[in-house]
N, C-alpha and C. Protein backbone atom coordinates (compact mmCIF):
# COMPACT_ATOMS: atom_id res chain seq x y z
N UNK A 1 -17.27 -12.08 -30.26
CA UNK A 1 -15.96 -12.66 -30.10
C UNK A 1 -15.16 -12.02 -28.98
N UNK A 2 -15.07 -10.50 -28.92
CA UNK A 2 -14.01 -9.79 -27.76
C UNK A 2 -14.28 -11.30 -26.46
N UNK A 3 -13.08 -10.85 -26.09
CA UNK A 3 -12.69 -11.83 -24.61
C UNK A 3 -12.03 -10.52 -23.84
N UNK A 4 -13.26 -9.96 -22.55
CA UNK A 4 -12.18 -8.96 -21.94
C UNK A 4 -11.62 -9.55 -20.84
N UNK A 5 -10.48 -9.20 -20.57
CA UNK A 5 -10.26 -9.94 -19.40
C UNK A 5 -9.64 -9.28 -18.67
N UNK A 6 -10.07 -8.89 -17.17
CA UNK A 6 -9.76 -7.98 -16.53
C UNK A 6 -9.04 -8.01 -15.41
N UNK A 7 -7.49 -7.75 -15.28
CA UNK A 7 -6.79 -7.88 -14.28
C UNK A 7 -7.16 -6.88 -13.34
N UNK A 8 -7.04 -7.06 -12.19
CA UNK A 8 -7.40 -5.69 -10.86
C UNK A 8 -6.47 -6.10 -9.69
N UNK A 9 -6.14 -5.09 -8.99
CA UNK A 9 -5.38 -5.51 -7.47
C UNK A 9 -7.12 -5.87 -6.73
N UNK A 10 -6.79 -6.95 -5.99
CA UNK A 10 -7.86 -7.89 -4.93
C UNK A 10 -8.34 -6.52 -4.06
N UNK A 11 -7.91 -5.75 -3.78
CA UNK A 11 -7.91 -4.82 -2.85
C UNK A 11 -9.02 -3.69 -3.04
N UNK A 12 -9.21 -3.83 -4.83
CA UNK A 12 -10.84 -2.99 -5.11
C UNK A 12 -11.92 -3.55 -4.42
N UNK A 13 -12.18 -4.50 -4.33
CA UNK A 13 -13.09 -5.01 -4.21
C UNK A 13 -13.89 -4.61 -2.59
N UNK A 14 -13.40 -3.72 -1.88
CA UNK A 14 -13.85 -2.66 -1.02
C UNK A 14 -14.10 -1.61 -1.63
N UNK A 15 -14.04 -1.43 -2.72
CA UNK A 15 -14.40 -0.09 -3.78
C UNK A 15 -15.14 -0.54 -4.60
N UNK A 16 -15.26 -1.29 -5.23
CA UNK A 16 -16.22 -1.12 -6.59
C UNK A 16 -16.73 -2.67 -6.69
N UNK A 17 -17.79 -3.08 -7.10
CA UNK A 17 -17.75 -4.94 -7.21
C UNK A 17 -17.50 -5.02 -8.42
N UNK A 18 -16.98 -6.71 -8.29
CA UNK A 18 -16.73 -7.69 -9.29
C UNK A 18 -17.98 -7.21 -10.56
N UNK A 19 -19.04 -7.03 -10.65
CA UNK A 19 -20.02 -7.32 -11.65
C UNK A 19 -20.07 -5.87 -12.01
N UNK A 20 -19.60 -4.69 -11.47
CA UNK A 20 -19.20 -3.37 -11.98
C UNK A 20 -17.76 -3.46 -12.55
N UNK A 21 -16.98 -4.09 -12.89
CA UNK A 21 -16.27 -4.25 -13.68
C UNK A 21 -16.40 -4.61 -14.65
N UNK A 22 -16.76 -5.96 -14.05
CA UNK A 22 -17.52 -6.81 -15.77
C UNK A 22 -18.31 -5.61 -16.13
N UNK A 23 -18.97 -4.97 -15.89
CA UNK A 23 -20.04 -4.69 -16.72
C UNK A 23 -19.27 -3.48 -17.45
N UNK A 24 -18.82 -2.57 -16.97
CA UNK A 24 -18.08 -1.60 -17.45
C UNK A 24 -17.38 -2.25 -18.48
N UNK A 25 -16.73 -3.08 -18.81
CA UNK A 25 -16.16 -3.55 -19.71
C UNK A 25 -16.79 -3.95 -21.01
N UNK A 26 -17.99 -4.49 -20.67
CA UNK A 26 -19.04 -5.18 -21.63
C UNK A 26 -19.78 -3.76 -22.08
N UNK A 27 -20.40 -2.92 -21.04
CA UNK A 27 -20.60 -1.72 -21.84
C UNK A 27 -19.86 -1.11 -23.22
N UNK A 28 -18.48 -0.53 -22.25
CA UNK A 28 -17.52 -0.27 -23.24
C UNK A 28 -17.73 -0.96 -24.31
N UNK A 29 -17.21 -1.86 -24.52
CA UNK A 29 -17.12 -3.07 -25.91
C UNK A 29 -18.38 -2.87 -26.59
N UNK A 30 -19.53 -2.71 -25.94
CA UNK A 30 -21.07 -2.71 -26.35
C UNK A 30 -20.68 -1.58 -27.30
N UNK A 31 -20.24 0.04 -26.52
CA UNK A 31 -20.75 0.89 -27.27
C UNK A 31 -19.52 1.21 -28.41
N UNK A 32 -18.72 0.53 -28.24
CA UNK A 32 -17.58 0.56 -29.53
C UNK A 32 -18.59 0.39 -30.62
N UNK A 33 -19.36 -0.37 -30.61
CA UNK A 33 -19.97 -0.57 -32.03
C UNK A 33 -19.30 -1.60 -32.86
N UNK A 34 -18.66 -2.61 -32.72
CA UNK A 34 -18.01 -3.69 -33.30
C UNK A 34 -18.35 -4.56 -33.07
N UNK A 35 -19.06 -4.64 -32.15
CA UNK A 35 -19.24 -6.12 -31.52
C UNK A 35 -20.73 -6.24 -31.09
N UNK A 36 -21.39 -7.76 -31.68
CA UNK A 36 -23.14 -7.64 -31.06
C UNK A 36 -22.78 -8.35 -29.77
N UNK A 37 -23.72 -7.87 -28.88
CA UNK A 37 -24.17 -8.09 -27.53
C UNK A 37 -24.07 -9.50 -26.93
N UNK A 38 -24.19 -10.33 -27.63
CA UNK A 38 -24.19 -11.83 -27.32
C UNK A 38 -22.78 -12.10 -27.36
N UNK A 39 -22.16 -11.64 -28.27
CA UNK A 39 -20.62 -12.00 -28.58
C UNK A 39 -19.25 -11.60 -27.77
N UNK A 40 -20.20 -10.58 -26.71
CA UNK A 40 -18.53 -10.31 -25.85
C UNK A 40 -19.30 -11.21 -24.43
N UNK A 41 -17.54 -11.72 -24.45
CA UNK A 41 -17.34 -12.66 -22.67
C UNK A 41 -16.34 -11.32 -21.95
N UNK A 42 -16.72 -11.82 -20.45
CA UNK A 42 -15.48 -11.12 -19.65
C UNK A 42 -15.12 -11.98 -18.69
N UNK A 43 -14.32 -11.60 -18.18
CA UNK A 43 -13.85 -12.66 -16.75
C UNK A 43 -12.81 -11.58 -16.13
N UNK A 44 -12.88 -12.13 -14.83
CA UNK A 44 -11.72 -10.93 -13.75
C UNK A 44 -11.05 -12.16 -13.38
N UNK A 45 -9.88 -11.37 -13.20
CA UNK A 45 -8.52 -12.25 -12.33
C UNK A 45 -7.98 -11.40 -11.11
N UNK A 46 -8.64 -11.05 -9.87
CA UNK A 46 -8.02 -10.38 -9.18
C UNK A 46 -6.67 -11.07 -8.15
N UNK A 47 -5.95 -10.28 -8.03
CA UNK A 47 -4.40 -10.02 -7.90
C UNK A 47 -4.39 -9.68 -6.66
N UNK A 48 -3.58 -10.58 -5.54
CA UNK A 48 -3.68 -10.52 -4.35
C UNK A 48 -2.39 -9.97 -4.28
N UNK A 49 -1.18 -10.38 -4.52
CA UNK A 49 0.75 -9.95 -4.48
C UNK A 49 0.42 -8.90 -6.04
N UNK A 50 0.47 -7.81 -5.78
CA UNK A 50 1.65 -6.78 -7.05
C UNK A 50 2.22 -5.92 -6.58
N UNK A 51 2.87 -5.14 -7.09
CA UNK A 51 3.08 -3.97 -7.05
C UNK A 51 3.45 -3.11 -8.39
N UNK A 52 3.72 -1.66 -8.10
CA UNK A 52 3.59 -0.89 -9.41
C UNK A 52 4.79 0.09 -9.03
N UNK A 53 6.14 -0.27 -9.36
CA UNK A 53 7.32 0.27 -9.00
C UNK A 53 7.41 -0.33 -7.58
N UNK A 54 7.75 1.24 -7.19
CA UNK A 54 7.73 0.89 -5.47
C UNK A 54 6.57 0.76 -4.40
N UNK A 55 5.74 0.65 -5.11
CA UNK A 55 4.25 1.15 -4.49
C UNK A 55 3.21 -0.07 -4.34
N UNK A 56 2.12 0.23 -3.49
CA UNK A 56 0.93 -0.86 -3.89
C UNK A 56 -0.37 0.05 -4.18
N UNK A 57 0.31 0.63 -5.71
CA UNK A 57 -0.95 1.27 -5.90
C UNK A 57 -2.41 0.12 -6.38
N UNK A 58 -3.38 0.05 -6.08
CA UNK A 58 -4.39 -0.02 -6.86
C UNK A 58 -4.16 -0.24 -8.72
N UNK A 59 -5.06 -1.17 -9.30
CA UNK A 59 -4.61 -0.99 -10.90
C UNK A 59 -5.85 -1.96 -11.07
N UNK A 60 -6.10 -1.48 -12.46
CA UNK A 60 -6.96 -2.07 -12.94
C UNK A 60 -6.54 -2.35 -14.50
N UNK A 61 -6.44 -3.71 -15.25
CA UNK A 61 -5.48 -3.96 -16.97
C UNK A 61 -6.90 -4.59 -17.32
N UNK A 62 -6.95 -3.87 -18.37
CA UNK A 62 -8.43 -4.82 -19.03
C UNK A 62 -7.36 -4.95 -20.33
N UNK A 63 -7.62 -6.42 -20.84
CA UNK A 63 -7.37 -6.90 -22.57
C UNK A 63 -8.11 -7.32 -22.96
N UNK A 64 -8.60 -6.85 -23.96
CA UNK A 64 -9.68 -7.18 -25.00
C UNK A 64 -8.81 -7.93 -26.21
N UNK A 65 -9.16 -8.56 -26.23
CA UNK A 65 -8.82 -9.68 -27.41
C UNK A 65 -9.88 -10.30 -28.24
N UNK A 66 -9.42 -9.77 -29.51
CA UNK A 66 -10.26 -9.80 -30.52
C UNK A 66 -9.78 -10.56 -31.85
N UNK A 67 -10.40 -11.12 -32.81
CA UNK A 67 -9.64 -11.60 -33.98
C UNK A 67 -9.18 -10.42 -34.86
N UNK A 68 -8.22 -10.70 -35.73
CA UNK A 68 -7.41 -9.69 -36.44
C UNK A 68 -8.08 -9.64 -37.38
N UNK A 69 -7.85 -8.22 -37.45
CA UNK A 69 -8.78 -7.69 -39.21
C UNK A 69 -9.38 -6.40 -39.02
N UNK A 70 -9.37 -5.89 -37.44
CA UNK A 70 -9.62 -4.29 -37.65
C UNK A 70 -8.20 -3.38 -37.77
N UNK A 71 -9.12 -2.24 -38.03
CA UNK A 71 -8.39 -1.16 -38.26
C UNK A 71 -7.35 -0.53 -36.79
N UNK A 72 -6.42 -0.18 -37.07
CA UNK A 72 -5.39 0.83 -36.20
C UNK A 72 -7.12 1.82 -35.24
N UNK A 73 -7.25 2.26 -36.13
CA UNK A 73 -8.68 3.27 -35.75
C UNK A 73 -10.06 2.67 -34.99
N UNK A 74 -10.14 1.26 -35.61
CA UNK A 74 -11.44 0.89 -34.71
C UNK A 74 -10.32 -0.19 -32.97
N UNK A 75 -9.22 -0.10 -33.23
CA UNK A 75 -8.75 -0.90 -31.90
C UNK A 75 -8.84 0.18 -30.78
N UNK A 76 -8.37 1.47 -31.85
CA UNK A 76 -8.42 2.36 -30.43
C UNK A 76 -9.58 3.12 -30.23
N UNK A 77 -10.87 3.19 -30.87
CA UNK A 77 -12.34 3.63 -30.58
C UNK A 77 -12.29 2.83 -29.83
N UNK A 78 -12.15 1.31 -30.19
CA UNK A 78 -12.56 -0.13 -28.71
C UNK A 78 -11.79 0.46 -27.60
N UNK A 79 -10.55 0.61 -27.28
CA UNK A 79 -9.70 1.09 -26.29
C UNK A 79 -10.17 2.18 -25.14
N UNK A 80 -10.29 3.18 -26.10
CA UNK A 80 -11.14 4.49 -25.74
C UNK A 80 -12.75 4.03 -25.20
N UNK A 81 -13.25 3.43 -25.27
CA UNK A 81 -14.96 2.98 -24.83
C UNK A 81 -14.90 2.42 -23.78
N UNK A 82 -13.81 1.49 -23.82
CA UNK A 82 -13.53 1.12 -22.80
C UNK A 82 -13.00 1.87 -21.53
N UNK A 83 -12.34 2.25 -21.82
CA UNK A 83 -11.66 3.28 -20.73
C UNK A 83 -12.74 3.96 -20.20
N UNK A 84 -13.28 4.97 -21.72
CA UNK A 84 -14.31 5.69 -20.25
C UNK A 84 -15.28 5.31 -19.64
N UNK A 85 -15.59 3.55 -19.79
CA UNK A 85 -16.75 3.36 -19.21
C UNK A 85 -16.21 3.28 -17.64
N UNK A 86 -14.61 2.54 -17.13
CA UNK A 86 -14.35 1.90 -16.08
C UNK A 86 -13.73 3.95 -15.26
N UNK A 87 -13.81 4.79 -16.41
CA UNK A 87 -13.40 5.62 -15.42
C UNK A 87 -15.19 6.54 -14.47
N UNK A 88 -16.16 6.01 -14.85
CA UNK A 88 -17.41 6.10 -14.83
C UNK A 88 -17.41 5.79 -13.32
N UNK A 89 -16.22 4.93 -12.60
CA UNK A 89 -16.73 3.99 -11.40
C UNK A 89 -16.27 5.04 -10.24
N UNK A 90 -15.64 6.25 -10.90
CA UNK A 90 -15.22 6.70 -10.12
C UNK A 90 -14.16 6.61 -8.67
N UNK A 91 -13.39 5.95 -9.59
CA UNK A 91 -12.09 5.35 -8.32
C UNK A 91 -11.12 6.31 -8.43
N UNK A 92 -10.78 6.41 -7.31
CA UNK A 92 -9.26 7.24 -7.17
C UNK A 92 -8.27 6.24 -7.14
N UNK A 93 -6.95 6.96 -6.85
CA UNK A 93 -5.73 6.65 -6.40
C UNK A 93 -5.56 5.10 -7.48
N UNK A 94 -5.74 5.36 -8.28
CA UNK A 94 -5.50 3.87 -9.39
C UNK A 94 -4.97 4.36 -10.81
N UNK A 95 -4.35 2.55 -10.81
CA UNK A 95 -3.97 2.69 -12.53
C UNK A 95 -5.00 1.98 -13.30
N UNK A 96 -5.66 2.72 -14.77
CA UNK A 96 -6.25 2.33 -15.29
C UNK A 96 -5.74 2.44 -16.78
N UNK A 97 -5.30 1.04 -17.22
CA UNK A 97 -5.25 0.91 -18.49
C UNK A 97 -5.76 -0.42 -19.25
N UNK A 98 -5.87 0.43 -20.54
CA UNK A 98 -6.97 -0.31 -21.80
C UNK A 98 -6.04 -1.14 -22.86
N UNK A 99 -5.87 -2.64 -23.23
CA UNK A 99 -5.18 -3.03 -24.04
C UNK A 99 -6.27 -3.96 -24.92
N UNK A 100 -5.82 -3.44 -26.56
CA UNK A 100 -6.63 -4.13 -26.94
C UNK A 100 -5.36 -5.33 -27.97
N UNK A 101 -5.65 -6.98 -27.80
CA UNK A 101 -4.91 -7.48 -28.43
C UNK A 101 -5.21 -8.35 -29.76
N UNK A 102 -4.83 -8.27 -30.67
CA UNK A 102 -5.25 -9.18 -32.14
C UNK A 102 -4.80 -10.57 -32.00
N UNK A 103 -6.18 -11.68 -31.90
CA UNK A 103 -5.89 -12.74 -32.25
C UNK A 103 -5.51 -13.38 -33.80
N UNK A 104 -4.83 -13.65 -33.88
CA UNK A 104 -4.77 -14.53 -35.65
C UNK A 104 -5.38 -14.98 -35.78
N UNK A 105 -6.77 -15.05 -37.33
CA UNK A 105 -8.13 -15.35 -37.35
C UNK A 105 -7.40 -17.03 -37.88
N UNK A 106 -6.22 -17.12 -38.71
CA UNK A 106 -6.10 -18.42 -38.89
C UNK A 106 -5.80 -19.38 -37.41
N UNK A 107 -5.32 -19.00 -36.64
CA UNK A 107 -4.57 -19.78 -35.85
C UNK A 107 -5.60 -19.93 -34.62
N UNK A 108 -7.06 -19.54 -34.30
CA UNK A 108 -7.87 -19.41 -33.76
C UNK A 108 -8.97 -20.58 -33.82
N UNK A 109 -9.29 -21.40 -33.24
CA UNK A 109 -10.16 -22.37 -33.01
C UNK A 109 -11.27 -22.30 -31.88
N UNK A 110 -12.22 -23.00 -32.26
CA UNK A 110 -13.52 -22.34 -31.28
C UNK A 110 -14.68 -23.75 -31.22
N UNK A 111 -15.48 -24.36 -30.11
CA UNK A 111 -15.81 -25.45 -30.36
C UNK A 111 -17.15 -25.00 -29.16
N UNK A 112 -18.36 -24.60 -29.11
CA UNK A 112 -19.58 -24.77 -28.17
C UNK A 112 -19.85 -25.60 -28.02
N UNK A 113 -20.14 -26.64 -27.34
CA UNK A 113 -21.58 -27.69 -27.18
C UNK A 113 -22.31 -27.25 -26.68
């Protein structure tokens, strides 16, 4: 189920690739231990205009969104797995933060063909 979805400034992408993100992310999530392998998606949205105060620092926002029903304790093991996989990439001069968000399992609909 996780959906990570990974905001970044456009500007990594002279630093690290697109599919080292994803993957860092999917790791992470992998080794949380909550989630089987088939069941996490990711997707990037890189960010051409931000800034971070006064600055154009670099940033990287991953949200993991998950259905509701874990623990305070397993959101932030997920949080934490995450994190240290994307700090693995070894980037400087960046913001890196981990959000994990609860979907409502009632209010949640889902349809494959």
């Amino acid at each position: 189920m996780p959906h990570c979805i990974i905001d970044y400034s456009a500007t990594l992408v002279t630093k690290v690739s697109p599919k080292a993100l994803l993957n860092a992310a999917y790791i992470g999530t992998l080794n949380s231990q909550l989630f089987i392998a088939d069941d996490i998606k990711g997707r990037l949205v890189p960010f051409q205009h931000f800034t971070s105060g006064t600055s154009q620092q670099d940033f990287i926002h991953v949200v993991i969104k998950i259905l509701s029903g874990r623990t305070n304790k397993q959101r932030k093991a997920l949080s934490n797995a995450v994190l240290t996989e994307f700090t693995k990439l070894s980037l400087s001069s960046i913001s890196l933060t981990v959000e994990v968000v609860e979907i409502e399992k009632y209010s949640y609909s889902k349809m494959v063909n």
